[in-house]
Structure formats: C-alpha cells, structure tokens
Protein backbone atom coordinates (compact mmCIF):
# COMPACT_ATOMS: atom_id res chain seq x y z
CA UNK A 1 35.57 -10.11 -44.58
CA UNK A 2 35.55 -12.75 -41.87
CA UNK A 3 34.48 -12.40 -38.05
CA UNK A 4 36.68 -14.88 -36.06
CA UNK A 5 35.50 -13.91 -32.82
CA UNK A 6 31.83 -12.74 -31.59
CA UNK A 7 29.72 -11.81 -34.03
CA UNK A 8 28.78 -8.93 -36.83
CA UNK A 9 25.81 -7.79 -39.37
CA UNK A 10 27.72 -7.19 -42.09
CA UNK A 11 26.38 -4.92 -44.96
CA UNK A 12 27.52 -4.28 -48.82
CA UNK A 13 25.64 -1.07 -51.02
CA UNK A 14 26.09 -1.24 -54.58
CA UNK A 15 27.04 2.12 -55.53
CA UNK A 16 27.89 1.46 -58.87
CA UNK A 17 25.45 4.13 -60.47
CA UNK A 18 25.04 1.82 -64.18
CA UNK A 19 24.03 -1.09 -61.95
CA UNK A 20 20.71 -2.06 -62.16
CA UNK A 21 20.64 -2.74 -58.25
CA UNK A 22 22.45 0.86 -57.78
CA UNK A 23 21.61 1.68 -54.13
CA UNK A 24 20.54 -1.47 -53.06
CA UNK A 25 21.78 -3.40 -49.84
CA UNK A 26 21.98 -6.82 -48.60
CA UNK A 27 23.42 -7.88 -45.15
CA UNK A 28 24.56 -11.24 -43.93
CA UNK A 29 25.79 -12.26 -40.32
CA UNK A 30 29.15 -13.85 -39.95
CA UNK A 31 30.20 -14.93 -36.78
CA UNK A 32 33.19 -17.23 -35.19
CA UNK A 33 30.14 -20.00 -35.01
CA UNK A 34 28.72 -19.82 -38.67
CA UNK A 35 32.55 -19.54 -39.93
CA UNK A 36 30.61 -17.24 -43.39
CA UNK A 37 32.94 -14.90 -44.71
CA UNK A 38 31.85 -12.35 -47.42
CA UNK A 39 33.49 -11.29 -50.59
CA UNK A 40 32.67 -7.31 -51.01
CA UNK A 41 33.48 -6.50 -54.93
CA UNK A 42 34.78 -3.09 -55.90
CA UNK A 43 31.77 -0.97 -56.88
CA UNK A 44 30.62 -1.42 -53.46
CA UNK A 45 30.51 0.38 -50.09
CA UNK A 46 31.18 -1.91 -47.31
CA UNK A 47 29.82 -1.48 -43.11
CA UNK A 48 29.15 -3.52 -40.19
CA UNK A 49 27.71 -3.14 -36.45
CA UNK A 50 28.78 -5.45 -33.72
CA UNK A 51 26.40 -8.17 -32.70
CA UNK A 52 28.35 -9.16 -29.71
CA UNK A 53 31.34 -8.40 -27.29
CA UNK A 54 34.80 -8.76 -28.20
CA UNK A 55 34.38 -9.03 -31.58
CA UNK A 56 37.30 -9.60 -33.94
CA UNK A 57 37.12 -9.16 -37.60
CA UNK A 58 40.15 -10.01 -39.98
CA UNK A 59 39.62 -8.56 -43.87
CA UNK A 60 41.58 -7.77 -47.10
CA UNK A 61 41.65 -5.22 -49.56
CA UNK A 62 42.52 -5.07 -53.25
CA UNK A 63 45.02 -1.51 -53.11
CA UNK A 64 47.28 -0.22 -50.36
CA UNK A 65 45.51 1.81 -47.97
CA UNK A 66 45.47 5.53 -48.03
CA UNK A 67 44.11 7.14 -45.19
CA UNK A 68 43.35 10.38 -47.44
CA UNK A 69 41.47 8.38 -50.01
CA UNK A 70 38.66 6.90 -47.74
CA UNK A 71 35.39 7.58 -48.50
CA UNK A 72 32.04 6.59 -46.72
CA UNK A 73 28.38 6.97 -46.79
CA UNK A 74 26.31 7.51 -43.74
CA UNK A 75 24.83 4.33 -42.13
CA UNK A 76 21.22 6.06 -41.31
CA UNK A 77 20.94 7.43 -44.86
CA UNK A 78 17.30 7.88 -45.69
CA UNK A 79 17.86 7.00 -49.65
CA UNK A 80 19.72 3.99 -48.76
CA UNK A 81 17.46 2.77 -45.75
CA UNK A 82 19.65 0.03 -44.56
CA UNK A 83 17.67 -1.70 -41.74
CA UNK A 84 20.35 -2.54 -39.06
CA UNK A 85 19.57 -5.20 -36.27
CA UNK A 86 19.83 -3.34 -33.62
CA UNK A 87 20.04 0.51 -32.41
CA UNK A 88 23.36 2.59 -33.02
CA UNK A 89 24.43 3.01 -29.85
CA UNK A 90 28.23 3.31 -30.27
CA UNK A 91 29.70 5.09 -33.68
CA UNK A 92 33.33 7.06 -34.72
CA UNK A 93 33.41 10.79 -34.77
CA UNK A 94 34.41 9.51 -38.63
CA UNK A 95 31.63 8.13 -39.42
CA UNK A 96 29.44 10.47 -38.35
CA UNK A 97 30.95 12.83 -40.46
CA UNK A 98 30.48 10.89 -44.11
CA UNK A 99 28.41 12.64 -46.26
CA UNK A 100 24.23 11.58 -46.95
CA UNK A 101 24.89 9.02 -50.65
CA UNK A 102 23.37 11.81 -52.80
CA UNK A 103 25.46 14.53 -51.30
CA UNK A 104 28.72 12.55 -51.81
C-alpha cells in the first residue's frame, strides 16, 4: 500500500485468531511527502481514512479479485477499538454494512 498523492492513516488488524496479537492494530501514515509504503500480510484486515484532499493510493494484492469474496470488519468496532485521527465524516454504504469482528 502506497499513497502517492495527499495523505492517509493507514491501519492493519491481525485477525489471525492463533496469533498471539489476535485483534490487535497498528496504524502508520503514508503520504506523497514521507514516500512509506506498508506491506499488509495475509492474516490481516486492512483500512484507511483520508488525511487530506485528493488523495491517491496505488496497492497490490496476492489473488485476483472477487467482488463476492470480500469481507470486512467495521471500523468503529468496540472489541477492536481502533483510534482513528480524525472523525468519520465520509464512509460507503459498504462499509457500513460489515459485520461487528465477533459477529463475522
């Protein structure tokens, strides 16, 4: 994952439920100025928010996308308690509609 233009807060959850650091999250900013991009394993849900305008991100993924086989948590989900920088003000009718992590 790579923002080439504005910025994001990017976040990873491990959702791997053997790991020892099974629910746990960790965001990083990457941003056209800081030039970071982030490596998101499988085993791990994956999220951002917009820091800026205009933002462009470019990213990869490891299998051909199926539209059918997404899955998603919610990004205000109390047992996950990610701590985003700033109020969710904009958000898809999509992912509104993911599940809470211990209902999915």
């Amino acid at each position: 994952m790579r923002c080439v233009k504005g910025a994001i807060w990017d976040v990873i959850v491990d959702i791997r439920s053997e790991s020892p650091t099974f629910r746990q999250w960790e965001g990083f900013e990457l941003s056209e100025s800081n030039g970071c991009q982030l490596y998101i394993p499988k085993g791990f849900a994956h999220g951002f928010q917009t820091l800026s305008e205009g933002v462009e991100v470019n990213y990869l993924i490891s299998e051909r996308y199926v539209a059918e086989a997404a899955r998603g948590i919610r990004h205000d989900d109390p047992s996950v308690a990610i701590q985003w920088p700033l109020p969710v003000s904009e958000i898809s009718t999509k992912d509104l509609q993911w599940p809470y992590f211990l209902e999915a």
